[in-house]
Protein backbone atom coordinates (compact mmCIF):
# COMPACT_ATOMS: atom_id res chain seq x y z
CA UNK A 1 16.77 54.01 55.32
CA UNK A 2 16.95 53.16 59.26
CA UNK A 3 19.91 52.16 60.60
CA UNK A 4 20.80 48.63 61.40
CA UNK A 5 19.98 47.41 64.73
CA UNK A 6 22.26 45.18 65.02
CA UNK A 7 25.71 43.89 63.92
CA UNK A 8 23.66 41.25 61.57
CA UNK A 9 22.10 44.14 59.94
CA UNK A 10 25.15 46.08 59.54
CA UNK A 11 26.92 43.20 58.01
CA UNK A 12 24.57 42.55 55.34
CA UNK A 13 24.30 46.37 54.45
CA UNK A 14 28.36 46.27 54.16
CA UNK A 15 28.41 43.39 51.54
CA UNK A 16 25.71 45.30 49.22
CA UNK A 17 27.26 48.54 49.54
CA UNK A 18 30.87 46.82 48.95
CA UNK A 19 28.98 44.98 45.46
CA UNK A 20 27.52 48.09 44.17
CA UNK A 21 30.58 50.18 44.45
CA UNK A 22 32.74 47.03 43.04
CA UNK A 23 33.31 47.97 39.42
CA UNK A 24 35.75 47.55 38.04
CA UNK A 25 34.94 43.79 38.32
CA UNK A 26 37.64 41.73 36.49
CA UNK A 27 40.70 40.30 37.45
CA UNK A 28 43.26 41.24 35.99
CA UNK A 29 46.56 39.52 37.70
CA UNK A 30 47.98 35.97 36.45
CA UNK A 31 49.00 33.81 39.54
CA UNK A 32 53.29 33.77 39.16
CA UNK A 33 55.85 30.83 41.06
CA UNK A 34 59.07 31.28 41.68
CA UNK A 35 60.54 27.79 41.44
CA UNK A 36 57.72 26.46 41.66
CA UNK A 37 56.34 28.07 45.19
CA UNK A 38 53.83 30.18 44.57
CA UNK A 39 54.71 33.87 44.63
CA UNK A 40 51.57 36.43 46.66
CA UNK A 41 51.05 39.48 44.26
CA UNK A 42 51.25 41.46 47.84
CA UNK A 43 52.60 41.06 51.11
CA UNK A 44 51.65 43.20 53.64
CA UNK A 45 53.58 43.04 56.80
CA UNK A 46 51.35 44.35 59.65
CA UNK A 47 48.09 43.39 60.76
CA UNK A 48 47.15 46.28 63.14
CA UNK A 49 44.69 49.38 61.59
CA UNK A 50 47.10 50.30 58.30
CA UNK A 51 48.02 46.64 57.21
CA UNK A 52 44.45 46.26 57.32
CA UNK A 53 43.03 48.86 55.54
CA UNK A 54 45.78 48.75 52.98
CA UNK A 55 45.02 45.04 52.46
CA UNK A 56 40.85 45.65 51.81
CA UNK A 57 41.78 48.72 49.51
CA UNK A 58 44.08 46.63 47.28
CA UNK A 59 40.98 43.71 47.64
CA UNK A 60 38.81 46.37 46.20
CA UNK A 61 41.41 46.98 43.16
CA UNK A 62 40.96 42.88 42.63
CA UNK A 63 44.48 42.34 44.47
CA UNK A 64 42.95 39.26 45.56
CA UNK A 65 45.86 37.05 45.79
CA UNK A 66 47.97 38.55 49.29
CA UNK A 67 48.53 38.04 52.45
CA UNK A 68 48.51 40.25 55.77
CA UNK A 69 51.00 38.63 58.54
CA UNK A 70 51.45 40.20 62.06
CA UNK A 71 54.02 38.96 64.73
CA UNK A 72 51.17 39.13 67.46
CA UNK A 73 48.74 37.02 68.48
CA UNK A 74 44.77 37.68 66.64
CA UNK A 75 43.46 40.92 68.46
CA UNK A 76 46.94 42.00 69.66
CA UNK A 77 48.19 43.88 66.83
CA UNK A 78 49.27 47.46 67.54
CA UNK A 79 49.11 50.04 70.39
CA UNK A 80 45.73 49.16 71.72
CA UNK A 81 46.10 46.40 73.79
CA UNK A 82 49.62 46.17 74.57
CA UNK A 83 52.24 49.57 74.52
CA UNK A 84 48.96 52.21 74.31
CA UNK A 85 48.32 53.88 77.50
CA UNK A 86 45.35 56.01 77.06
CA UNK A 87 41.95 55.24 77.84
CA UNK A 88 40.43 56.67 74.54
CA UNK A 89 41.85 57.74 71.17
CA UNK A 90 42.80 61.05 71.20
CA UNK A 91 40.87 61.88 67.30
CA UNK A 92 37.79 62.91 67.58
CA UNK A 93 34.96 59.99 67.69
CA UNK A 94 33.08 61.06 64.12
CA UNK A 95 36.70 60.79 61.96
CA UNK A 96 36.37 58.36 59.40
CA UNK A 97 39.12 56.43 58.11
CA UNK A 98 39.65 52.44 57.65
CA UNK A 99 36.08 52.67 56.54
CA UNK A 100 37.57 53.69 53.18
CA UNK A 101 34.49 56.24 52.43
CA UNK A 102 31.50 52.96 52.95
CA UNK A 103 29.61 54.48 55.89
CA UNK A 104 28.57 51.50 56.68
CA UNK A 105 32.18 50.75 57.09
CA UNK A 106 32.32 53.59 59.63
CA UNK A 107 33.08 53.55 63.73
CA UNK A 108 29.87 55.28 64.14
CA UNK A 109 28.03 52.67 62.05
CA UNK A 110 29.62 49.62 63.83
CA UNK A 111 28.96 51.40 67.21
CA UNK A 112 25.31 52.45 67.12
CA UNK A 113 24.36 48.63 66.07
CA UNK A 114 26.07 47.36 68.61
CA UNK A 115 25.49 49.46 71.51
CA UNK A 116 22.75 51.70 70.42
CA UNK A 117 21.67 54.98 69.03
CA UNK A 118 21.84 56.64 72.33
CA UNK A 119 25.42 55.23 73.58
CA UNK A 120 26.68 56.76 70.56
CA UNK A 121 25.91 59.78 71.46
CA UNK A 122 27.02 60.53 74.35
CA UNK A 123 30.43 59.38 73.59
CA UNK A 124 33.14 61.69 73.80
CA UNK A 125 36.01 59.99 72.89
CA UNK A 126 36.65 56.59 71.50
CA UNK A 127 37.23 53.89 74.36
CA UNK A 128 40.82 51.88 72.81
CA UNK A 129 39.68 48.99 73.27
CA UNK A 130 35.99 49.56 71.01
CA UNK A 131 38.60 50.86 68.63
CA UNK A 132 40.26 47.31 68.61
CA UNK A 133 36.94 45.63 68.62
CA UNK A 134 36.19 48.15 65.21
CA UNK A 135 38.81 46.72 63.76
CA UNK A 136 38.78 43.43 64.25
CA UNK A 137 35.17 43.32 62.82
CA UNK A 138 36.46 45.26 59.44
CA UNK A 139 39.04 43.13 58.99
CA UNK A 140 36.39 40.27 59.30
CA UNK A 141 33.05 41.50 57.53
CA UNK A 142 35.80 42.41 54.74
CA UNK A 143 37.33 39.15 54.10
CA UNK A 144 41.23 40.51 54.75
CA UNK A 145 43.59 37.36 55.34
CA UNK A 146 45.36 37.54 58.42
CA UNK A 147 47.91 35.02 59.15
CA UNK A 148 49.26 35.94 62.66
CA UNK A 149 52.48 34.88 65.12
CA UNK A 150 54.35 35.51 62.29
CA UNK A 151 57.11 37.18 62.04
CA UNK A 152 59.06 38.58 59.05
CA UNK A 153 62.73 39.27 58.57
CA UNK A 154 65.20 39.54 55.81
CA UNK A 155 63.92 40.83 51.93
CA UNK A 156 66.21 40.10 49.61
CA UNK A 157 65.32 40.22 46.02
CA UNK A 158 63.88 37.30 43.54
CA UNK A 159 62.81 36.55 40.13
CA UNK A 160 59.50 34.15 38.89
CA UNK A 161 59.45 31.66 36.50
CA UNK A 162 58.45 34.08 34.01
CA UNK A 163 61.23 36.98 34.43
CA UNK A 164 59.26 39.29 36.58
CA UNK A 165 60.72 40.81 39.75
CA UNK A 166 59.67 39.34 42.94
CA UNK A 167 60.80 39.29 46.49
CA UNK A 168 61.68 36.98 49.38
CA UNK A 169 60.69 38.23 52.54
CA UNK A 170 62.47 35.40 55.56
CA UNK A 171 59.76 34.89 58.31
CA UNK A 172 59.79 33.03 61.48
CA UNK A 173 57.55 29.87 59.31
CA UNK A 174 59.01 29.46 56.87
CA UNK A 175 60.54 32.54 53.20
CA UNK A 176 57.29 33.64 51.83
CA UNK A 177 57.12 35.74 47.81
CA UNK A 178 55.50 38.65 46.98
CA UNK A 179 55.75 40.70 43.88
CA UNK A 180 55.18 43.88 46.26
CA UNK A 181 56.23 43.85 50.32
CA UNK A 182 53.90 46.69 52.29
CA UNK A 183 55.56 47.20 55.71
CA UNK A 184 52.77 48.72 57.93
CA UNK A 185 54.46 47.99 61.07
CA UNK A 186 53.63 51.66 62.42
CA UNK A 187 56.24 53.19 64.90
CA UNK A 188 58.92 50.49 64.09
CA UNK A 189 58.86 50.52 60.49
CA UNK A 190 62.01 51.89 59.84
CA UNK A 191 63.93 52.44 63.14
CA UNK A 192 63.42 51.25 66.83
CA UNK A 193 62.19 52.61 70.47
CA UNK A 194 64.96 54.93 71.47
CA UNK A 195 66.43 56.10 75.27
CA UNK A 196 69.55 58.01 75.62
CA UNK A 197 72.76 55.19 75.50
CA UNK A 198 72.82 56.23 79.75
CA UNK A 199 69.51 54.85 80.52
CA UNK A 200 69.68 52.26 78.41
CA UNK A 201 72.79 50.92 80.26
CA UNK A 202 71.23 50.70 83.50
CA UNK A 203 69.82 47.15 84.68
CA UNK A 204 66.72 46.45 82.80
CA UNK A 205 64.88 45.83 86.06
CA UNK A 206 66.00 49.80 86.55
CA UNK A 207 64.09 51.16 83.22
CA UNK A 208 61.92 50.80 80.25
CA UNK A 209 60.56 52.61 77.23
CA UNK A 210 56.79 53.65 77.49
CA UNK A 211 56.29 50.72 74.53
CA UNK A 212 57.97 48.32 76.51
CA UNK A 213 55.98 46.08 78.45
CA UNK A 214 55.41 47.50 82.33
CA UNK A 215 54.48 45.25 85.61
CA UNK A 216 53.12 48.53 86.87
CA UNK A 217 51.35 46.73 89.91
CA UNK A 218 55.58 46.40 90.99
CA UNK A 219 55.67 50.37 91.02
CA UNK A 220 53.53 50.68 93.72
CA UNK A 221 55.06 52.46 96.61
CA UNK A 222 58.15 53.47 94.30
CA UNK A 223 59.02 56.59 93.63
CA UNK A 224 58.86 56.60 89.47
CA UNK A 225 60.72 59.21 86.90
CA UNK A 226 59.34 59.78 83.69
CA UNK A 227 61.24 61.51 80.80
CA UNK A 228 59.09 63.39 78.22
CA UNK A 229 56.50 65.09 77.94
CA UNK A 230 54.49 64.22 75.16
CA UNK A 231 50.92 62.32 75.47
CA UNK A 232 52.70 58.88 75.75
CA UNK A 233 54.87 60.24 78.53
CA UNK A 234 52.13 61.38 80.23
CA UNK A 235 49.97 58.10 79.89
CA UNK A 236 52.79 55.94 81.42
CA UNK A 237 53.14 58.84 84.15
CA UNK A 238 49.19 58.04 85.05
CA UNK A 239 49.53 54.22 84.81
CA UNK A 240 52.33 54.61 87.77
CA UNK A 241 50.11 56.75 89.80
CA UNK A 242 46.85 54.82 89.11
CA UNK A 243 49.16 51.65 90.43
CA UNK A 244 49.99 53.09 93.60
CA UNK A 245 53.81 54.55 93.14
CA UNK A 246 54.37 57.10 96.07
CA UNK A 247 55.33 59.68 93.82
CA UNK A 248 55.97 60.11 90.05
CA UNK A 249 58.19 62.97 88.57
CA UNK A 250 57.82 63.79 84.85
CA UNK A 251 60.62 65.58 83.24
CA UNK A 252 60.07 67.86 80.32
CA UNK A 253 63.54 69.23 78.59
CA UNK A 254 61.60 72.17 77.42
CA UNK A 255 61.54 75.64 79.94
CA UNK A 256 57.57 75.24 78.59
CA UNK A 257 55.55 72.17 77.76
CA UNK A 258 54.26 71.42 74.44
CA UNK A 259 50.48 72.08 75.11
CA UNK A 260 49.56 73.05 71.21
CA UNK A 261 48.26 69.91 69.08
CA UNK A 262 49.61 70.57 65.66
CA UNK A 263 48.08 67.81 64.28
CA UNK A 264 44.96 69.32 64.74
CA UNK A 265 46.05 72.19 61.95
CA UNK A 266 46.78 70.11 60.01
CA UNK A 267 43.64 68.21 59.42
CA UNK A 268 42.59 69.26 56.11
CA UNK A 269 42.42 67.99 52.68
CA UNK A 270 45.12 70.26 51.05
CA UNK A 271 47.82 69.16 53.74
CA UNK A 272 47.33 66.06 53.52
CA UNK A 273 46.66 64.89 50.54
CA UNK A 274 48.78 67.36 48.44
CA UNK A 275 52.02 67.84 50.84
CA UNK A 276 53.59 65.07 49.10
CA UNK A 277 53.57 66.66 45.89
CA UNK A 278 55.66 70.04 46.97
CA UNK A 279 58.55 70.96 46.67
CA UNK A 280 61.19 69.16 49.40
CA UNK A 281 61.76 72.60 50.88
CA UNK A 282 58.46 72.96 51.77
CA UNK A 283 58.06 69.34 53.08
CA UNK A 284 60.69 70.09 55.00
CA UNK A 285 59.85 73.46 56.23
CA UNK A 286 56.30 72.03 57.52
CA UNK A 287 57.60 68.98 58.41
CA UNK A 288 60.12 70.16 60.88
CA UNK A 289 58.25 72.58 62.13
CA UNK A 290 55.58 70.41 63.33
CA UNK A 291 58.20 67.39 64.55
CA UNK A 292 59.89 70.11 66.32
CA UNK A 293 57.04 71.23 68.18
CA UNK A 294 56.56 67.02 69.12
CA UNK A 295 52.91 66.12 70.01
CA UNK A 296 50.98 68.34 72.27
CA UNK A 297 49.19 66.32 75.13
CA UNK A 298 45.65 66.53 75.41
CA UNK A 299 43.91 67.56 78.56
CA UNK A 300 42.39 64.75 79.63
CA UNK A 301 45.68 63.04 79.86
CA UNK A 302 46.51 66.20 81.52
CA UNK A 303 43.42 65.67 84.30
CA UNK A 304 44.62 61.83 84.44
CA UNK A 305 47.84 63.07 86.30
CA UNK A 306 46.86 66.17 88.13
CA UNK A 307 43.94 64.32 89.96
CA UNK A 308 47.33 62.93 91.86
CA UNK A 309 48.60 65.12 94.75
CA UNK A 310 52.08 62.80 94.24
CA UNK A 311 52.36 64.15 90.53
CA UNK A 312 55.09 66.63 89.53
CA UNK A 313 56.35 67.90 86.36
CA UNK A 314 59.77 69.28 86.01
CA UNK A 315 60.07 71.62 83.01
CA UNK A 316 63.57 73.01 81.74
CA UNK A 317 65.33 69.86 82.66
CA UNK A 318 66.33 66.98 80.78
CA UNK A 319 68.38 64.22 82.17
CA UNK A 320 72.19 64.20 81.00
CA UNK A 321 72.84 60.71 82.58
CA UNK A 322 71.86 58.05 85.18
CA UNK A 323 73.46 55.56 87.24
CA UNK A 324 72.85 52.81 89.93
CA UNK A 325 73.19 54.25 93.35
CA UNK A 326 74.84 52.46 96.20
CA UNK A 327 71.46 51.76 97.52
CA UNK A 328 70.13 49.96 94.43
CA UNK A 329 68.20 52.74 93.18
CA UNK A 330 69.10 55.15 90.01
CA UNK A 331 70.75 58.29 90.26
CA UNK A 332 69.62 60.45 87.56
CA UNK A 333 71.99 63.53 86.59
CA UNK A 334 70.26 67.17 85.46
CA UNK A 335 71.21 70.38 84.90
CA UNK A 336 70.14 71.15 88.32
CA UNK A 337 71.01 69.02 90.46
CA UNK A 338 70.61 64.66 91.02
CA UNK A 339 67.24 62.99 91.49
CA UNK A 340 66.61 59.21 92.93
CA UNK A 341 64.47 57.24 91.86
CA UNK A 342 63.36 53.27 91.98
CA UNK A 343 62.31 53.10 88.43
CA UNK A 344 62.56 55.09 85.03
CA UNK A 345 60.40 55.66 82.00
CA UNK A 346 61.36 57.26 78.91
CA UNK A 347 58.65 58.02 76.01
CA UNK A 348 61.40 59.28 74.37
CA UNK A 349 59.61 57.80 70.78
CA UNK A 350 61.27 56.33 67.79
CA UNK A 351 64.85 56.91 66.03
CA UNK A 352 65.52 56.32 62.27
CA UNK A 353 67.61 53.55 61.87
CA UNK A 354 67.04 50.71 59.11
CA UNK A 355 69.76 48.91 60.30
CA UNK A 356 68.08 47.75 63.30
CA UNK A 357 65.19 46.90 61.42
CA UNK A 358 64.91 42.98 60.41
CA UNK A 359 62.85 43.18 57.08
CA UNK A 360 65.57 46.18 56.15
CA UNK A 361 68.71 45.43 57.95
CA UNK A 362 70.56 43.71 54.84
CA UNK A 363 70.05 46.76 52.65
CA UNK A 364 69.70 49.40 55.24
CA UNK A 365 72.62 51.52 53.04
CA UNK A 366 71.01 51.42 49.93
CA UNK A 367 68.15 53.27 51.22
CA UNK A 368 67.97 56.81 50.41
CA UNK A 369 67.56 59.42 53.60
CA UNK A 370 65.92 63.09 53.82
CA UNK A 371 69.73 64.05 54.55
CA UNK A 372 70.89 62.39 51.17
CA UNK A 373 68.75 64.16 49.18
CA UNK A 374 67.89 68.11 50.64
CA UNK A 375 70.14 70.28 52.49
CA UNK A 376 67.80 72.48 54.58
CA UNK A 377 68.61 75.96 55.87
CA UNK A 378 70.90 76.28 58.71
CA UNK A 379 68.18 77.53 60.97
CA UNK A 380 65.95 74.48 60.13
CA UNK A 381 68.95 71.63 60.25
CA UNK A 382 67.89 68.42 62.37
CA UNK A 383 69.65 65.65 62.17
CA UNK A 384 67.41 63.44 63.21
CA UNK A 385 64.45 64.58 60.53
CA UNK A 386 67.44 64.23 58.64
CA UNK A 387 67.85 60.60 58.86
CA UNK A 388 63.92 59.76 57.93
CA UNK A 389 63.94 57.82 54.84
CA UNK A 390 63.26 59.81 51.64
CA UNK A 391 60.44 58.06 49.94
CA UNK A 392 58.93 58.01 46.20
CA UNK A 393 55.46 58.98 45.59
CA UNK A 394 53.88 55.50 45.96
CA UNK A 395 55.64 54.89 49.48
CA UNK A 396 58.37 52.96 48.19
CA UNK A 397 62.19 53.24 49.06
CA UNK A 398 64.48 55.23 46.60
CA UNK A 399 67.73 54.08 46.41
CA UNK A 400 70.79 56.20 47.46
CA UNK A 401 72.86 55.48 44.00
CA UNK A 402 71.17 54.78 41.38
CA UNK A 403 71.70 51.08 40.78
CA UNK A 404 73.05 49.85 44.38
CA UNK A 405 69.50 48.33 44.85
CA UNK A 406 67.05 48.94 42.04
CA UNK A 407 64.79 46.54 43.74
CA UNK A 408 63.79 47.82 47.11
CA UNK A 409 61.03 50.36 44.66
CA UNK A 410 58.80 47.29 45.26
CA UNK A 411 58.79 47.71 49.06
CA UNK A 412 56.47 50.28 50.35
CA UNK A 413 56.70 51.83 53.59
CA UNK A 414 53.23 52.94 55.24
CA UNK A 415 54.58 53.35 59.46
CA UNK A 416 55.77 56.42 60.99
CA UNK A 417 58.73 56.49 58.96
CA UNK A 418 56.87 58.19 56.05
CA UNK A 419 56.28 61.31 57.80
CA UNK A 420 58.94 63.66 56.19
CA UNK A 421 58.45 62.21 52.71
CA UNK A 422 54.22 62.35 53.17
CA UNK A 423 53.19 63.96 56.38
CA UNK A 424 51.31 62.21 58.63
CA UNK A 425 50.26 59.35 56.23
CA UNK A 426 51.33 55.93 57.56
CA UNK A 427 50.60 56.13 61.14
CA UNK A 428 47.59 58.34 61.48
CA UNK A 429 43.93 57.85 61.69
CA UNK A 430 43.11 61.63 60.63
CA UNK A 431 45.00 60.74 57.13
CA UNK A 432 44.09 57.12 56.10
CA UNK A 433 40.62 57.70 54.03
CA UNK A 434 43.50 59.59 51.68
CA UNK A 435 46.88 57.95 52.39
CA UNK A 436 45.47 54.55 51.58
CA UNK A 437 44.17 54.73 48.12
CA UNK A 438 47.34 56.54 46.91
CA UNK A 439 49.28 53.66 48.50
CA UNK A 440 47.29 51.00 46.91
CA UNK A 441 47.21 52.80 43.97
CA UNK A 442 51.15 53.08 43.73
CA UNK A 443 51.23 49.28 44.58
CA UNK A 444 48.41 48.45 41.35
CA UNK A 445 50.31 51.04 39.14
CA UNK A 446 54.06 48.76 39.93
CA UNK A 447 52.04 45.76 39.40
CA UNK A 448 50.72 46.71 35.91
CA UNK A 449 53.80 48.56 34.86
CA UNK A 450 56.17 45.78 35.51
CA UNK A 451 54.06 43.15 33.77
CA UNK A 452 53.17 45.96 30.11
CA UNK A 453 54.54 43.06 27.65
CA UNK A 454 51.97 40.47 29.00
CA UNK A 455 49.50 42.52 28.99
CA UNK A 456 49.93 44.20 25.83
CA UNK A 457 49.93 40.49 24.21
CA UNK A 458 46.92 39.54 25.93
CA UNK A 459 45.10 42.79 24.71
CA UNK A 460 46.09 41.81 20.82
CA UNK A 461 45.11 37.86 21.72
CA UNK A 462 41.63 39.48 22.69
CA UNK A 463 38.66 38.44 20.95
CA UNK A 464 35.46 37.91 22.72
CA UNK A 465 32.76 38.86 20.76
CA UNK A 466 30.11 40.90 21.06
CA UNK A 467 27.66 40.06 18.76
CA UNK A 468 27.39 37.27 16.03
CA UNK A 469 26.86 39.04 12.69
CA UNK A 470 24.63 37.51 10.31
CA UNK A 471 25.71 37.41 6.86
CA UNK A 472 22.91 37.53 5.18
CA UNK A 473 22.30 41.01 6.09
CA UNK A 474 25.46 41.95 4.76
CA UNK A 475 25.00 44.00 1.26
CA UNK A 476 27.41 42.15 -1.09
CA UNK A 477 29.12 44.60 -3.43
C-alpha cells in the first residue's frame, strides 16, 4: 500500500485500522449517578502525551464514558511549549509510543504526510514543537475528550446510587465523579519542583527553577548561575546564553559530570515491561542505581553551550547557600570559595512530597512510600528514592495501614512518581507502547471487579437467542 500523502489520507487510514482491530465490540459499563450527578467511569487528570494515550487505550477497551481535564490552555499541556528547553526530543525519531502499536498512529506516519517522504528522512531528532503538533492530532483523529483550564484538587471518596465506590475529585469548575481518577500530571504527580530552602529564600526576582517560567530576554548582559548538571540544567544554561547574558556558570556537585545515558540501557522489553514484577530488592537495586547516576546530557545540548566562549562549568562544587549581596546581586556560598551572580537557576528536578500535591494533599499519610515498605542495604540507602510512593501493580496507591484509606486503590498514578514502583513507566516516551495497556488494563480489571454481582446477574438474565428452533423437527419420544 503507498503511503498517504496527506493528513486527509492518513486520517481515513487511522479510522479503518482503529475498526478492524476494534473487537471486542460491546459495551459493557452501565452509566452510575451519585445523587443524581452523573458519575464518569474514568477521570483522567492530565491532558499532555500520557493523559492522552491512557484516555484512547481505555476508549479502545469501550471506556467510553471519561473525561481528560488539563489545567492549561488547548496545545499547552506539558513540557513542550512552556518549561521544555530543548530544541528536539532527546529519543530517537523512529520510537513508537502514543501510537499504541497502529502505525498509522505513528510520528513517522503523521510526519511523512505532512511534510513529505524526504523531510522525514533527513530528520535527526524530533523538533518539540512537531512533537506537540503529533499530539494534538492523536488526540483529535482519536476522538479523546479534552476539557481544558481546568484544574483539579481535593479526592475524597464517594458512593453511587447503587453502592459502588466512586470518587469526588474538587476542580476549579465545579466537583466532578469518577469511579477511577488517573493522575498523569508527569513531573508533579506526586511531589513539586524542588531548590535547596537557601535559594528558595532569596527574592523571586533573584531565582527560579528551570520549570518555572523565565523572561530570559531580562538576562541579557547578566551574569547567570546555573545549578545542575543534567540535560534540563544544561538547556536553561543555553537559553541564557542564546539571550545575551555576559556569562553563564553551570555548577555540577559531582568531581565528574554525568555524561552516560542510562536510559538508553535500559530500552528493552524485559526491563521494562517485566521490572515491575521482581522482587522489591531488585527494583530497588536497579532503580537506585540508575536515579543515582541522574540523567546523562546528550551532546547536542552539550554543543548548544560550548558554541559560547562565556560558558563555564564548575564540576566538584555544589552550592551550600546564597544570599543577597549589598549590591543587589546574590552571593552564592561553595566549597571553594563565593560566586556573584545577577540571577540563579536550579534544575534541581522534583521531590516526593504528596502533601504539596492538591489532588493528594488530604490523604497524603495514608499513602504508602518505598521507605514504608523495603529497607534497602546500607550501601544503597537514599532517602529520597525512599520517599517515592510504593505503588500496586495497576498504578494505584497502596495504603500505609491496611484500612486508613481503602479507597485511594482507585487512583492510579502514571507521572514520574511511578519510577521506583515501575521504572520508567509514567513519564517516558521509550516505555508507553507497554506502560499504557497495563495501566488501562489495571483500570478495566477495578472496574469489572468492583461491579462482579451486577454482572454475574446480568449473565444469568441473558437470553438472546441464537436460533429459533422449529418444533416440528423435534423427534417426540
Amino acid at each position: 500500500m503507498p503511503a498517504p500523502r496527506t493528513l486527509a489520507e492518513l486520517e481515513a487510514d487511522v479510522q479503518r485500522d482503529l475498526d478492524l482491530i476494534a473487537h471486542p465490540r460491546m459495551p459493557w459499563l452501565q452509566p452510575r449517578t451519585c445523587d443524581g450527578a452523573p458519575v464518569l467511569d474514568v477521570l483522567v487528570v492530565g491532558g499532555g502525551q500520557c493523559g492522552v494515550v491512557t484516555a484512547f487505550a481505555l476508549m479502545r477497551d469501550k471506556v467510553r464514558n471519561l473525561l481528560v481535564i488539563d489545567r492549561a490552555a488547548e496545545g499547552r499541556e506539558g513540557p513542550w511549549l512552556t518549561y521544555g528547553r530543548m530544541h528536539n526530543l532527546r529519543s530517537w525519531k523512529d520510537q513508537s509510543g502514543p501510537d499504541l502499536g497502529v502505525p498509522s498512529l505513528t510520528y513517522q506516519a503523521w510526519h511523512e504526510a505532512r511534510y513529505g517522504r524526504a523531510s522525514w528522512d533527513a530528520l535527526r531528532y524530533i523538533p518539540k514543537e512537531y512533537w506537540n503538533d503529533y499530539l494534538l492530532w492523536l488526540r483529535r483523529v482519536v476522538g479523546v475528550p479534552v476539557r481544558n483550564g481546568v484544574e483539579a484538587g481535593r479526592i475524597t471518596p464517594a458512593r453511587t446510587d447503587d453502592g459502588l465506590p466512586c470518587l469526588r475529585v474538587e476542580t476549579s469548575t465545579g466537583p466532578m465523579l469518577a469511579r477511577k481518577v488517573v493522575l498523569a500530571t508527569g513531573q508533579e504527580d506526586a511531589g513539586f519542583w524542588w531548590m535547596p530552602d537557601f535559594v528558595t529564600a532569596l527574592p523571586a526576582h533573584l531565582r527560579a527553577h528551570a520549570a518555572d517560567p523565565i523572561d530570559f530576554a531580562a538576562l541579557r548582559g547578566k551574569v547567570v548561575a546555573v545549578l545542575g548538571a543534567g540535560a534540563s540544567a544544561f538547556d536553561n544554561a543555553a537559553m541564557a546564553l542564546e539571550a545575551g547574558a555576559s556569562a553563564v556558570h553551570l555548577f555540577c556537585r559531582r568531581a565528574e559530570p554525568m555524561v552516560v545515558q542510562p536510559y538508553r540501557w535500559l530500552t528493552f522489553a524485559g526491563f521494562m515491561r517485566h521490572l515491575h514484577e521482581m522482587p522489591d530488592e531488585w527494583r530497588w537495586r536497579f532503580m537506585s542505581h540508575v536515579l543515582g547516576l541522574r540523567e546523562g546530557f546528550p551532546p547536542d545540548t552539550y554543543a548548544r553551550v560550548t558554541r559560547f566562549p562565556h560558558f563555564t562549568m564548575h564540576v566538584g562544587r555544589p552550592w551550600t547557600d546564597a544570599r543577597v549581596g549589598a549590591d543587589g546581586r546574590t552571593i552564592i556560598a561553595t566549597e571553594r570559595g563565593e560566586f556573584g551572580a545577577d540571577f540563579l537557576i536550579c534544575g534541581t528536578g522534583v521531590k516526593m512530597d504528596p502533601a504539596r500535591v492538591p489532588c493528594l494533599a488530604g490523604f497524603a499519610d495514608a499513602i504508602a512510600r518505598w521507605q514504608d515498605r523495603y529497607t534497602p542495604p546500607a550501601e544503597e540507602a537514599n532517602t529520597r528514592l525512599g520517599e517515592f510512593p510504593y505503588l500496586a501493580p495497576d498504578y494505584s496507591f497502596v495504603e500505609r495501614e491496611a484500612g486508613q484509606a481503602p479507597w485511594i486503590r482507585d487512583i492510579h498514578l502514571f507521572g514520574i512518581g511511578t519510577t521506583m514502583s515501575f521504572g520508567p513507566a509514567g513519564a517516558s516516551i521509550n516505555a508507553m507502547g507497554m506502560a499504557v495497556p497495563r495501566l488501562a488494563a489495571g483500570v478495566t480489571r477495578g472496574l469489572f471487579e468492583s461491579d462482579l454481582p451486577a454482572f454475574y446477574a446480568t449473565l444469568r438474565a441473558y437470553d438472546v437467542k441464537q436460533v429459533e428452533l422449529d418444533p416440528a423437527r423435534i423427534a417426540a419420544e
